[in-house]
C-alpha atoms as a PDB file:
ATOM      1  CA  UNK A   1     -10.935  -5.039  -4.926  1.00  0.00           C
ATOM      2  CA  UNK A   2      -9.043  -1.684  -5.307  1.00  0.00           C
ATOM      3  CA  UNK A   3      -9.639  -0.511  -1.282  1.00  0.00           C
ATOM      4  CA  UNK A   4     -10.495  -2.897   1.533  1.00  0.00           C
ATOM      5  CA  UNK A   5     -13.797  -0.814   1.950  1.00  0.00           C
ATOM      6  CA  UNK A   6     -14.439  -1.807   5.196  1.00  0.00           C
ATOM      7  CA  UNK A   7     -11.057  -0.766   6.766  1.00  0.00           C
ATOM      8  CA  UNK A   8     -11.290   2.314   4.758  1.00  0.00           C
ATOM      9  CA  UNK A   9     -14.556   3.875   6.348  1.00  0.00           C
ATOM     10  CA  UNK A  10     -13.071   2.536   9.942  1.00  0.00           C
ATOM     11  CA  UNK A  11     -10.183   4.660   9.259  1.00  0.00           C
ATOM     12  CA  UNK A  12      -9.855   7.684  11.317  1.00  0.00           C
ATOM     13  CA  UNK A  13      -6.091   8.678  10.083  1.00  0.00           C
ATOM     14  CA  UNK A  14      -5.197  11.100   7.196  1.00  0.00           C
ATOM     15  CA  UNK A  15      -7.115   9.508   4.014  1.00  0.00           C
ATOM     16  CA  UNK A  16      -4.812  11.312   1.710  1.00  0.00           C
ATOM     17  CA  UNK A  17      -1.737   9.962   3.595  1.00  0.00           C
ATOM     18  CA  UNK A  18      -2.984   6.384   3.391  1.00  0.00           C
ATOM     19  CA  UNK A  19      -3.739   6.836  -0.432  1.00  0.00           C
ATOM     20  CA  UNK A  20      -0.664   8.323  -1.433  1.00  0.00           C
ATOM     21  CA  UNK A  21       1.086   5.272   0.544  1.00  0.00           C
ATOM     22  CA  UNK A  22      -1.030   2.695  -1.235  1.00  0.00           C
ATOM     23  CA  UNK A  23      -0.212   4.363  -4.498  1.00  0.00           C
ATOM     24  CA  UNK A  24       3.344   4.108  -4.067  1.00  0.00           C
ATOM     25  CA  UNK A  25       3.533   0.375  -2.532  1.00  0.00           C
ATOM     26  CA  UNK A  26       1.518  -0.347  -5.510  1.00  0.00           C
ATOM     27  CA  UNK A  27       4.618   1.531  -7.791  1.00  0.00           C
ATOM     28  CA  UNK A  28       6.946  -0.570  -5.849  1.00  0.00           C
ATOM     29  CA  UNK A  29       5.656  -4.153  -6.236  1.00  0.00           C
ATOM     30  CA  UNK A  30       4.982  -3.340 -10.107  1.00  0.00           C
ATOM     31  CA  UNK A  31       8.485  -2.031 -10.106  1.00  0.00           C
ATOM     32  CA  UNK A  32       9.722  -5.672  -7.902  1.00  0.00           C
ATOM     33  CA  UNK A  33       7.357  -8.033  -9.552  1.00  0.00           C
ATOM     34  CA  UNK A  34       7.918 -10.284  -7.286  1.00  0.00           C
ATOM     35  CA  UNK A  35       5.981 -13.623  -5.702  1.00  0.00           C
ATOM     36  CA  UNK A  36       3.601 -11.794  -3.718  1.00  0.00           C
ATOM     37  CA  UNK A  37       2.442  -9.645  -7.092  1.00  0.00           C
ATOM     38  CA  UNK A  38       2.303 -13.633  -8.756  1.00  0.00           C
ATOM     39  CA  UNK A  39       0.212 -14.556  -5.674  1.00  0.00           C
ATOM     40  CA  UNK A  40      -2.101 -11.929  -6.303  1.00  0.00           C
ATOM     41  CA  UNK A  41      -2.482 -12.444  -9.839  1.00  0.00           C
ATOM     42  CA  UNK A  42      -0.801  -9.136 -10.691  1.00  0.00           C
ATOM     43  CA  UNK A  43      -2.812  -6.804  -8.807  1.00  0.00           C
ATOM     44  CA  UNK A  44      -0.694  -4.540  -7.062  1.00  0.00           C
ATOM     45  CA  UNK A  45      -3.301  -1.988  -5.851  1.00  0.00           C
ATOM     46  CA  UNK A  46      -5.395  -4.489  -3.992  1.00  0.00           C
ATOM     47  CA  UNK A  47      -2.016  -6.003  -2.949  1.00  0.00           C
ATOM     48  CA  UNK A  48      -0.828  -2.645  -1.686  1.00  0.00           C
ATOM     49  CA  UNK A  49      -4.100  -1.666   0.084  1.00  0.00           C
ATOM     50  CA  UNK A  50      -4.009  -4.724   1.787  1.00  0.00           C
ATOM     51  CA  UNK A  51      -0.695  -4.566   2.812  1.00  0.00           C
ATOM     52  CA  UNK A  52      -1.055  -0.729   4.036  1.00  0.00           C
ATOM     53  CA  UNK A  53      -3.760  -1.219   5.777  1.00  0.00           C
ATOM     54  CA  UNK A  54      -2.878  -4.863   7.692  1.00  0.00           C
ATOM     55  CA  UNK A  55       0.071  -2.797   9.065  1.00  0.00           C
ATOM     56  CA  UNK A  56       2.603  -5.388   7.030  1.00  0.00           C
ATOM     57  CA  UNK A  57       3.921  -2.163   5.156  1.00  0.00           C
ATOM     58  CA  UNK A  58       4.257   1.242   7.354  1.00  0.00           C
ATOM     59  CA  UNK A  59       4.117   4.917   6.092  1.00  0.00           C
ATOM     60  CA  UNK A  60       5.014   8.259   6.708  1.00  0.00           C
ATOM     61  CA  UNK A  61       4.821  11.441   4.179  1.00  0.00           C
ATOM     62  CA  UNK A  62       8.210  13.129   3.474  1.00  0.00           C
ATOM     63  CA  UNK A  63       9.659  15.257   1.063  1.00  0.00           C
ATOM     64  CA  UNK A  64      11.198  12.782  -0.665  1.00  0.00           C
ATOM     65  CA  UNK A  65       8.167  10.562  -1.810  1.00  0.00           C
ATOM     66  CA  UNK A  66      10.748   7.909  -2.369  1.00  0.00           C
ATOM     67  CA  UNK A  67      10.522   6.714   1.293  1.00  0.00           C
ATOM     68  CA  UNK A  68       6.425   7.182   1.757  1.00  0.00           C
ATOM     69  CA  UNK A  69       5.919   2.987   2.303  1.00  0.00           C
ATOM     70  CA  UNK A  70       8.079   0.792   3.900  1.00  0.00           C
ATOM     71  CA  UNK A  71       7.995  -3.170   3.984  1.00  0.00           C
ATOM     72  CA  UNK A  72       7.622  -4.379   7.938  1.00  0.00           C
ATOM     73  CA  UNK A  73       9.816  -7.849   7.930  1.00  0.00           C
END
């Protein structure tokens, strides 16, 4: 799974805003590897997607694409 199809046609936000911030949570838990990646047998896009769209990871556009997704604790 690449998207979470479902949550994706539900979604009435900004599509580009929600790909670019599963495209760089994905960069960020290749860049971490860490036990969640493990857990999810490596697949950092689905594990992104997920994680974007669950709310667990919140998002915003800036300038600085360094700071698009960041990890709710």
């Amino acid at each position: 799974m690449i998207f979470p199809l479902e949550e994706l046609i539900k979604y009435q936000g900004n599509i580009y805003e929600i790909t670019s911030a599963a495209s760089r949570r994905s960069y960020q838990l290749s860049r971490l590897d860490g036990p969640e990646v493990e857990e999810n047998d490596g697949k950092v896009v689905s594990l992104a997607a997920r994680q974007v769209f669950n709310g667990s990871v919140k998002f915003r556009l800036t300038e600085n694409t360094e700071n698009i997704a960041i990890p709710v604790h």
